[in-house]
Each structure stands twice: as C-alpha cells, then as structure tokens.
PDB file of N, CA and C in Angstrom:
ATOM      1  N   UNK A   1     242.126 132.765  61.158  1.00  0.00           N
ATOM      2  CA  UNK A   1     241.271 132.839  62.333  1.00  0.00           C
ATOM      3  C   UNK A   1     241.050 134.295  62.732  1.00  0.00           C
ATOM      4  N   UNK A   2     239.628 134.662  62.679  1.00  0.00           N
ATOM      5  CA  UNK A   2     239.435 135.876  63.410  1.00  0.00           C
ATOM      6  C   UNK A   2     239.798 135.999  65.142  1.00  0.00           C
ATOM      7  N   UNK A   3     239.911 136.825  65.605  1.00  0.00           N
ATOM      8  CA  UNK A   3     240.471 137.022  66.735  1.00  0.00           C
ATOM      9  C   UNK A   3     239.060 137.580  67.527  1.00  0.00           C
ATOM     10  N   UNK A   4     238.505 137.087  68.198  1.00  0.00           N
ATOM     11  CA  UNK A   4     237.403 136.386  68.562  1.00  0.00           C
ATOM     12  C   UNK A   4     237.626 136.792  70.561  1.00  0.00           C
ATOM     13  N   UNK A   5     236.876 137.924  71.150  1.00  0.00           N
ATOM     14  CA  UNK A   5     236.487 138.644  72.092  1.00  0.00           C
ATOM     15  C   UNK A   5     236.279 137.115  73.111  1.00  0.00           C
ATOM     16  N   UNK A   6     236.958 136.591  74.304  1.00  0.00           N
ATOM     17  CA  UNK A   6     236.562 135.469  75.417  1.00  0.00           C
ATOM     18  C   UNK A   6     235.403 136.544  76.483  1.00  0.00           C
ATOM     19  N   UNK A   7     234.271 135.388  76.213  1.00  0.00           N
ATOM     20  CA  UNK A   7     233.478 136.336  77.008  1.00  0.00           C
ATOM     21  C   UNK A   7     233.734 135.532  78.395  1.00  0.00           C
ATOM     22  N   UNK A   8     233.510 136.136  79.640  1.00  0.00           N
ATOM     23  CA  UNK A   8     233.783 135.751  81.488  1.00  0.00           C
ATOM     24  C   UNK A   8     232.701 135.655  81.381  1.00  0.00           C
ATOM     25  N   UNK A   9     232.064 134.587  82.443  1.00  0.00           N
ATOM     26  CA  UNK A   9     231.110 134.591  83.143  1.00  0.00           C
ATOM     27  C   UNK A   9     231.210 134.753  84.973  1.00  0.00           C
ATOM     28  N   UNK A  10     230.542 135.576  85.241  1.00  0.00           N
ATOM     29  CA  UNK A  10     230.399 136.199  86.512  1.00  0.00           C
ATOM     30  C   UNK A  10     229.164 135.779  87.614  1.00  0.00           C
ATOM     31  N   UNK A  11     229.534 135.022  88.371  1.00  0.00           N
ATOM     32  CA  UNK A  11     228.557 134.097  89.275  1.00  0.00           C
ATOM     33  C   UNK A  11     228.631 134.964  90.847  1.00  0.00           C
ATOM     34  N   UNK A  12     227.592 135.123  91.401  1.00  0.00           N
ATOM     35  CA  UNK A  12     226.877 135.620  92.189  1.00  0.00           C
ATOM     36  C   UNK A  12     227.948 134.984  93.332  1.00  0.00           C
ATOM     37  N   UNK A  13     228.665 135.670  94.173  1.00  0.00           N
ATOM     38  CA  UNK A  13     229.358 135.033  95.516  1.00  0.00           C
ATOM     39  C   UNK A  13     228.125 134.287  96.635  1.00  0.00           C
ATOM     40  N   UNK A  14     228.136 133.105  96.760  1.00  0.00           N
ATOM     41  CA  UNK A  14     227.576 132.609  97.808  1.00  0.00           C
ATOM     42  C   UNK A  14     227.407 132.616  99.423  1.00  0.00           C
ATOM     43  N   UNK A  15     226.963 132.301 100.106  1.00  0.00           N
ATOM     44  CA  UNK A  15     227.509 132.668 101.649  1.00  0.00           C
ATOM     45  C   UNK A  15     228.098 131.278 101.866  1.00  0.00           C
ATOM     46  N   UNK A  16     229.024 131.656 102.769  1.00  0.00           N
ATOM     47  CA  UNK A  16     230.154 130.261 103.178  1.00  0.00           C
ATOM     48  C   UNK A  16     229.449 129.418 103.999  1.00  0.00           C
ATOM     49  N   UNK A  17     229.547 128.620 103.433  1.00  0.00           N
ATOM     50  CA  UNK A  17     228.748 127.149 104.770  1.00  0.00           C
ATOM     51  C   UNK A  17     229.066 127.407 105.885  1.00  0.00           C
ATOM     52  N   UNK A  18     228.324 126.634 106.813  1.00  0.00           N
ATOM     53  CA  UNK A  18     228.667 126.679 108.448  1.00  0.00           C
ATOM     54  C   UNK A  18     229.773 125.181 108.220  1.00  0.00           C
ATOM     55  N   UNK A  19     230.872 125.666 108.565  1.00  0.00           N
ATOM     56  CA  UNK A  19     231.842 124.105 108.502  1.00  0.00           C
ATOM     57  C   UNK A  19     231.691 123.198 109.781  1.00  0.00           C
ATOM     58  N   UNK A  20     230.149 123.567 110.615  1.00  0.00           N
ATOM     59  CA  UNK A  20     230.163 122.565 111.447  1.00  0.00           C
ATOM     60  C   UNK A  20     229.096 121.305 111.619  1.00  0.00           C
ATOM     61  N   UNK A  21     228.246 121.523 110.394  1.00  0.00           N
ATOM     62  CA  UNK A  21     227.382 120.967 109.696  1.00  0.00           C
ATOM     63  C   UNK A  21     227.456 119.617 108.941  1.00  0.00           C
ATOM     64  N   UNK A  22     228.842 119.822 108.255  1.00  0.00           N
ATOM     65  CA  UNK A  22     229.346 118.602 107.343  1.00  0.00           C
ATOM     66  C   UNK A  22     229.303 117.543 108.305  1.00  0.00           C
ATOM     67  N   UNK A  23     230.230 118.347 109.107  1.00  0.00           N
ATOM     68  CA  UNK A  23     230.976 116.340 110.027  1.00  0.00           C
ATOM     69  C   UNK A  23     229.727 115.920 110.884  1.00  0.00           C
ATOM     70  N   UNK A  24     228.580 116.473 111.182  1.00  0.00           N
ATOM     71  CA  UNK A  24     227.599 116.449 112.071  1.00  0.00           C
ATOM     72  C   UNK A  24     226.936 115.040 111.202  1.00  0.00           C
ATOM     73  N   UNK A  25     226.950 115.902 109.833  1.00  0.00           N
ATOM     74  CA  UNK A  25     225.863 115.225 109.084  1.00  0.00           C
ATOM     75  C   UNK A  25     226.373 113.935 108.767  1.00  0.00           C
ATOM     76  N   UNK A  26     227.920 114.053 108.213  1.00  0.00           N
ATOM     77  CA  UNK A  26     228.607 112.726 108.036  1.00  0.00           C
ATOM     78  C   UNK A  26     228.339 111.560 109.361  1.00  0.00           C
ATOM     79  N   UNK A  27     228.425 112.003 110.239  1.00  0.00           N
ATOM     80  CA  UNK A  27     228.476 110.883 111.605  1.00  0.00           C
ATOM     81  C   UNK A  27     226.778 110.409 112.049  1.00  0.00           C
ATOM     82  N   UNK A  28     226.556 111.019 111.164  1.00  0.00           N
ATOM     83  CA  UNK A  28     224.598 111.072 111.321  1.00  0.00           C
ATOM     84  C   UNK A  28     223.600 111.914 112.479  1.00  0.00           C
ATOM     85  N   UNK A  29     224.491 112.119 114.141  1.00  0.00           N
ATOM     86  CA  UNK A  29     224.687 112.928 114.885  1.00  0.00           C
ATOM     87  C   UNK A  29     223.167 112.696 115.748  1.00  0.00           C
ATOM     88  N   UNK A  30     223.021 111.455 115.851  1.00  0.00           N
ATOM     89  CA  UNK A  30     221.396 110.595 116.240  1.00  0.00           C
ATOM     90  C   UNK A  30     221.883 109.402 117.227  1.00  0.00           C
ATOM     91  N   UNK A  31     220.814 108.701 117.311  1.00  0.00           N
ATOM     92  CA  UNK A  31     220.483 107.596 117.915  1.00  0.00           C
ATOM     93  C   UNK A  31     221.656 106.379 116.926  1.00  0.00           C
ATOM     94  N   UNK A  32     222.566 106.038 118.869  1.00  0.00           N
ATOM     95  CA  UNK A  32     223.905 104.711 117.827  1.00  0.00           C
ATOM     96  C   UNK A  32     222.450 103.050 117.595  1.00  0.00           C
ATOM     97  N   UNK A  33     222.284 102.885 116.542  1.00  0.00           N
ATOM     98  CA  UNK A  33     221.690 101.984 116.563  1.00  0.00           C
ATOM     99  C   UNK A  33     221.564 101.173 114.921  1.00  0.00           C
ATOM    100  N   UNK A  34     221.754  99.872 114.799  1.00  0.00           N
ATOM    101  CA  UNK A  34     221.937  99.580 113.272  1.00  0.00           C
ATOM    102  C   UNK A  34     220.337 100.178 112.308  1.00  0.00           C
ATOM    103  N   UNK A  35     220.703 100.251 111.181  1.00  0.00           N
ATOM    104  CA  UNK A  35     219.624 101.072 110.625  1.00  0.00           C
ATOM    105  C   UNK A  35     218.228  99.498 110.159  1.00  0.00           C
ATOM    106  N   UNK A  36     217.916  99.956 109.509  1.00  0.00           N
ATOM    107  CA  UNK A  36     216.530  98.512 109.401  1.00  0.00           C
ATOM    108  C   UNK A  36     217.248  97.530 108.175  1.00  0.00           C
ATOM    109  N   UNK A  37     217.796  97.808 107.612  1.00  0.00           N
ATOM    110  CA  UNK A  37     218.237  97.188 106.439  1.00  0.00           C
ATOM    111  C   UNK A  37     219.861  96.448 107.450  1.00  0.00           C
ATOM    112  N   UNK A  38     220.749  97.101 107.677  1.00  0.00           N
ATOM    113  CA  UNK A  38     221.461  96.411 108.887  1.00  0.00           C
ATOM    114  C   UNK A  38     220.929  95.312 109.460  1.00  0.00           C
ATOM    115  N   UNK A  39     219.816  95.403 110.437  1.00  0.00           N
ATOM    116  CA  UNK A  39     219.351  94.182 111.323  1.00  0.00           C
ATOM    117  C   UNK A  39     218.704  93.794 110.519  1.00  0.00           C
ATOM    118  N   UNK A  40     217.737  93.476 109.227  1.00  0.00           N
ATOM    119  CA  UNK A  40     217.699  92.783 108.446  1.00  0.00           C
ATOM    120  C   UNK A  40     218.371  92.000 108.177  1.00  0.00           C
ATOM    121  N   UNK A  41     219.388  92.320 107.647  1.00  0.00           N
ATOM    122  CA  UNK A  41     220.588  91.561 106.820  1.00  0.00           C
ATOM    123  C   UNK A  41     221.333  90.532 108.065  1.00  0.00           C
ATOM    124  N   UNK A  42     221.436  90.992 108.962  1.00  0.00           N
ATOM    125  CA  UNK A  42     222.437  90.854 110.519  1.00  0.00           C
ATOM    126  C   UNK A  42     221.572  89.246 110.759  1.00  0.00           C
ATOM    127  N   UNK A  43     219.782  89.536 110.725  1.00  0.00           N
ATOM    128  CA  UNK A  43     218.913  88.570 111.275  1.00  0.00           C
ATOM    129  C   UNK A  43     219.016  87.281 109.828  1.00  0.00           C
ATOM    130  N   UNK A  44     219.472  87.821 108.759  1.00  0.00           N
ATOM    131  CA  UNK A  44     219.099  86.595 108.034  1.00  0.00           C
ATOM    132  C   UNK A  44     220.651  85.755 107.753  1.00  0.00           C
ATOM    133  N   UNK A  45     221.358  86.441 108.428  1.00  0.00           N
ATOM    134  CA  UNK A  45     222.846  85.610 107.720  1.00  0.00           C
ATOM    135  C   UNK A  45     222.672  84.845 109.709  1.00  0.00           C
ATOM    136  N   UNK A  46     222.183  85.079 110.301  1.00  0.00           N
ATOM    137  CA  UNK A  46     221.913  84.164 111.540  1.00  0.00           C
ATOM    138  C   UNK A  46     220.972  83.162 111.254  1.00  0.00           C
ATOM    139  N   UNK A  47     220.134  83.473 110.763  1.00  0.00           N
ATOM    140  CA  UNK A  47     218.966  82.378 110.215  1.00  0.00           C
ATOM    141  C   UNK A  47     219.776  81.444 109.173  1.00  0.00           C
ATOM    142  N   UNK A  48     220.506  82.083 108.293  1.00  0.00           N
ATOM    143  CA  UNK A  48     221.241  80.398 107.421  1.00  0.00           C
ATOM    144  C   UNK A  48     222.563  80.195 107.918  1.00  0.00           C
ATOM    145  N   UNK A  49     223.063  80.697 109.293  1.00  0.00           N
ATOM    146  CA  UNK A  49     224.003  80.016 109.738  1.00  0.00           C
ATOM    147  C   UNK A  49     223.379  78.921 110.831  1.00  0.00           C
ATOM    148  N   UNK A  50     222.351  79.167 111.188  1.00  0.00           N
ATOM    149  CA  UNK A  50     221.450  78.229 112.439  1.00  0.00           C
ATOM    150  C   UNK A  50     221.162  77.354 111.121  1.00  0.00           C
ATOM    151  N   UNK A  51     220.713  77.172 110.505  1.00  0.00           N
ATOM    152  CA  UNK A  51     220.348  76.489 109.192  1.00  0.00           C
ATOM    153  C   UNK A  51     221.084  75.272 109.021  1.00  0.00           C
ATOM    154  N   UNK A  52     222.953  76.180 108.579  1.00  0.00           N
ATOM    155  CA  UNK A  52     223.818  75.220 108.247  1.00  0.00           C
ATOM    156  C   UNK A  52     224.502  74.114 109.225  1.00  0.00           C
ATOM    157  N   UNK A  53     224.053  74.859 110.673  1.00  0.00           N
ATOM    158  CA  UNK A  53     224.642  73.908 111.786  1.00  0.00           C
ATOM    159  C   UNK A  53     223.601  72.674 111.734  1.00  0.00           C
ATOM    160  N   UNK A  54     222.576  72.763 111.178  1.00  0.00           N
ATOM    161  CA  UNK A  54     221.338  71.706 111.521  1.00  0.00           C
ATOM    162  C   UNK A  54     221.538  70.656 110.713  1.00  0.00           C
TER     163      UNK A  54
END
C-alpha cells in the first residue's frame, strides 16, 4: 500500500440559530384550534358512532 496524503475538508462556519425559534415553531405558536383534517376525522367517527346507536 502506498501511503496515500488524507485530504480535510473545510466548511464555511455558519451563524448560530436563534434557539428561540425551534420551540416556537414546535408548539406552532398560533391560534389553539383542531387543524381541518382533525375536525374532519373528529366529525366522521361521530357520524358512525350516531350510525351504530341506530
């Protein structure tokens, strides 16, 4: 085996996130209200439980 030079690669330092952004975004940081696919789903498992009582 030749003895073979490891080339580095050298990446540009980034600027540090704002760390108050994440948890904002995680919690959605809006209006508390179920989303459309939620009350969708919410309205049709009521519709075949009214169903099954009938």
């Amino acid at each position: 085996m030749s003895s073979a030079r490891k080339t580095k690669i050298k990446l540009k330092a980034t600027r540090p996130r704002n760390p108050l952004v994440v948890p904002a975004a995680k919690r959605k940081a809006g209006a508390h209200r179920k989303s459309r696919s939620a009350t969708r789903h919410a309205d049709k498992r009521a519709l075949d439980k009214q169903l099954r009582e009938d």
